[in-house]
Protein backbone atom coordinates (compact mmCIF):
# COMPACT_ATOMS: atom_id res chain seq x y z
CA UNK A 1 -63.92 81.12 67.67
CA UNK A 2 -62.84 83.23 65.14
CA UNK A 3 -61.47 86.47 65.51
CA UNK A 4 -63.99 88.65 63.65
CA UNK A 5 -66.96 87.09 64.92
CA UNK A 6 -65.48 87.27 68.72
CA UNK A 7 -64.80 91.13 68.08
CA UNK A 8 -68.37 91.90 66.77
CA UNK A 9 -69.75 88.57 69.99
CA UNK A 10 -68.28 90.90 72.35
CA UNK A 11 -69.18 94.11 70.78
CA UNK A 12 -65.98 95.67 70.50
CA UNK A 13 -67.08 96.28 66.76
CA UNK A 14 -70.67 96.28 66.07
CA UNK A 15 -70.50 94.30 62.90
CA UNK A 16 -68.82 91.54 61.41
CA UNK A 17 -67.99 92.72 58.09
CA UNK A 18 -66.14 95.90 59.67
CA UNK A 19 -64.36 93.06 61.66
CA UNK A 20 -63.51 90.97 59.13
CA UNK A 21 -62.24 94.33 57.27
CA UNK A 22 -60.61 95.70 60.17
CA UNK A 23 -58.65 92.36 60.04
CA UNK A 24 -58.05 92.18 56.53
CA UNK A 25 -56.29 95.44 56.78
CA UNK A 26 -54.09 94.74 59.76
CA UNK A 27 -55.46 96.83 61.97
CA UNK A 28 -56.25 93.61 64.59
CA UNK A 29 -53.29 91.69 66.24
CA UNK A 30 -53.32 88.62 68.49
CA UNK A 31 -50.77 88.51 70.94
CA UNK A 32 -48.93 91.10 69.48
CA UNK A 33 -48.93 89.76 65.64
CA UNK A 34 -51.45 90.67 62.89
CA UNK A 35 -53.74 87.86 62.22
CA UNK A 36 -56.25 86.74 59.40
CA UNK A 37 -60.16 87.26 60.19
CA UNK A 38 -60.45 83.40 60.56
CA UNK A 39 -57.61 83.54 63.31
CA UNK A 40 -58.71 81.29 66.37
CA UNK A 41 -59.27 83.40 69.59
CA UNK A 42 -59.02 81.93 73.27
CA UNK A 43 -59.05 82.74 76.91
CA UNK A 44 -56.01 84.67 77.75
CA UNK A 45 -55.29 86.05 74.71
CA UNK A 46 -54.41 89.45 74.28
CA UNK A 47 -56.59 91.53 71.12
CA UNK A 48 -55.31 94.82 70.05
CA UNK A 49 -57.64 96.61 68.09
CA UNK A 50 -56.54 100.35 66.32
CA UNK A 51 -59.52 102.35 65.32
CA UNK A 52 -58.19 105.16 63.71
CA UNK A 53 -55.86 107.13 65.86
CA UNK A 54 -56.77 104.92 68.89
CA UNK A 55 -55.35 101.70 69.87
CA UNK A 56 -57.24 99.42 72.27
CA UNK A 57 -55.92 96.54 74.17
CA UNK A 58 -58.16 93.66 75.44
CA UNK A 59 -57.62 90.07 77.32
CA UNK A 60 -59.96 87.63 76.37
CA UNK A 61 -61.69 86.37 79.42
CA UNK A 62 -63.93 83.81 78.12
CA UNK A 63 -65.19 82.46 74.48
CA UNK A 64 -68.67 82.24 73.81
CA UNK A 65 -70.81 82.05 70.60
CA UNK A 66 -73.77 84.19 71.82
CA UNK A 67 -74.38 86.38 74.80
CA UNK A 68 -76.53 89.24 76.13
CA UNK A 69 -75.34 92.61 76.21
CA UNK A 70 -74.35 92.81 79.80
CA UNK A 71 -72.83 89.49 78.89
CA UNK A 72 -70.48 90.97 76.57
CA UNK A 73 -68.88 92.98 79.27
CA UNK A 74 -67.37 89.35 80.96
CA UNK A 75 -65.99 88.16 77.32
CA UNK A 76 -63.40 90.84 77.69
CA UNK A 77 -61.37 92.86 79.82
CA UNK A 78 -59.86 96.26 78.78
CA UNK A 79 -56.01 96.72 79.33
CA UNK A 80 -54.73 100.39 80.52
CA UNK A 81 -51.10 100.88 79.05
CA UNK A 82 -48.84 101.92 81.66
């Protein structure tokens, strides 16, 4: 699945367009490199995700093309930096 859609899938950002931006400018890596919108996501993959001053860190648990809103919550798991 593609990286935009997956962010906005499991709500990390609301919409897909400020995905596909966010990715456009950089601001979304994949295992630690900055990837295209149209970059490929899968399980065990690590998303990093800066929204402004804040950085987030997520491992992709599971791909999946629609889900419920609790549902969301099992796509991803958030990473605490250490």
């Amino acid at each position: 699945m593609r990286v935009d859609k997956f962010l906005k899938v499991s709500r990390i950002i609301k919409r897909r367009t400020v995905a596909r931006e966010a990715g456009d400018q950089g601001r979304v890596l994949l295992n630690g490199k900055a990837v295209k919108p149209s970059a490929e996501v899968n399980p065990g993959d690590i998303l990093q995700v800066e929204f402004g001053n804040h950085i987030s860190r997520y491992r992709v648990l599971k791909v999946e093309a629609t889900t419920t809103r609790q549902g969301a919550q099992e796509l991803v798991e958030e990473l605490q930096d250490v």
